[in-house]
Protein backbone atom coordinates (compact mmCIF):
# COMPACT_ATOMS: atom_id res chain seq x y z
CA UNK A 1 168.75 187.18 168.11
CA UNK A 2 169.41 183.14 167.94
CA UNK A 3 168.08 181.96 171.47
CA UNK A 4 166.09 179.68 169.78
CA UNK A 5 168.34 177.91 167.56
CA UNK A 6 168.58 174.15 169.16
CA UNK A 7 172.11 172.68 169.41
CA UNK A 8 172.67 170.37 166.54
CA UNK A 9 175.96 168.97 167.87
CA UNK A 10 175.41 165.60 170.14
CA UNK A 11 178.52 163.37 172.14
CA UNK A 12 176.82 160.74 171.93
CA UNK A 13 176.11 160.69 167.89
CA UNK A 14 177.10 162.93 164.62
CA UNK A 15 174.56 165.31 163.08
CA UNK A 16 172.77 163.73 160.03
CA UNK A 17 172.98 165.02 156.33
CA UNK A 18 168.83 165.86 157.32
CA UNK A 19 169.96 167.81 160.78
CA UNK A 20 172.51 169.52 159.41
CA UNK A 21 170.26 170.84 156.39
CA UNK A 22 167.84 171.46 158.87
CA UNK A 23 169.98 173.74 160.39
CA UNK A 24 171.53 175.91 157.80
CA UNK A 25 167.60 176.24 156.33
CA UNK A 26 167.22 177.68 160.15
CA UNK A 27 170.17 179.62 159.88
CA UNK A 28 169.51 181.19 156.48
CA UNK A 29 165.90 182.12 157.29
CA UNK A 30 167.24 183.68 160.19
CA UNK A 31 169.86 186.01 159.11
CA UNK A 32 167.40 187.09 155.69
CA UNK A 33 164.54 187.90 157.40
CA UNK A 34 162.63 185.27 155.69
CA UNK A 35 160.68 182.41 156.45
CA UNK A 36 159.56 182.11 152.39
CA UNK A 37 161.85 183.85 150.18
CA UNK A 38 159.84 185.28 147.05
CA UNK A 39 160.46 183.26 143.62
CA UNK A 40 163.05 186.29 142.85
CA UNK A 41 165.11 185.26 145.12
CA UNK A 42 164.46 181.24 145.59
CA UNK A 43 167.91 180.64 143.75
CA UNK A 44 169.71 182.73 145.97
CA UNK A 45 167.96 181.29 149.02
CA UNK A 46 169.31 177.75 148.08
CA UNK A 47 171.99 177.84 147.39
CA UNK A 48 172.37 179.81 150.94
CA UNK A 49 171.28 176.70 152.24
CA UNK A 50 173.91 174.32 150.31
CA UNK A 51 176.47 176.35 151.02
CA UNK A 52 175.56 176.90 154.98
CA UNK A 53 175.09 172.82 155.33
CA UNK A 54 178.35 172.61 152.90
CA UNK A 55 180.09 174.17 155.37
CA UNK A 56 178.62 173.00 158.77
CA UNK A 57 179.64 169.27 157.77
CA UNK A 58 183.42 170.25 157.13
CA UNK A 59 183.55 172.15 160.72
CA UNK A 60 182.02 169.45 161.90
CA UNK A 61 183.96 166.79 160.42
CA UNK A 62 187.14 168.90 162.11
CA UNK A 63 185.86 168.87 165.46
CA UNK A 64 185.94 164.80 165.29
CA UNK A 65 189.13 164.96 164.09
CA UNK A 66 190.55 167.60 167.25
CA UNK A 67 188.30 165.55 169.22
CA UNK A 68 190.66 162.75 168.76
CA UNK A 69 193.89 164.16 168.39
């Protein structure tokens, strides 16, 4: 279903605020079906993608911190 979801994570540099929205706006079109959602459901398709990105940069930020630990 996600092959063509590009890897956001690099070693040589952290993901910025822009990637990492870019990616949950990926991720939530993905998973409702919809490229567009309808004006009905804009809200909902938002705040999708603040929460998605909300939560993307506090995994990320604990990878860097098991990374070095």
């Amino acid at each position: 279903m996600c092959r063509s979801i590009k890897p956001l994570r690099l070693p040589d540099r952290s993901a910025s605020d822009e990637e990492i929205r870019e990616a949950a706006l990926q991720y939530v079109r993905k998973v409702s079906g919809y490229r567009k959602p309808s004006r009905a459901n804009q809200a909902a398709f938002d705040a999708a993608i603040l929460e998605v990105a909300d939560a993307t940069r506090k995994m990320l930020a604990q990878l860097a911190v098991a990374k070095t630990a």
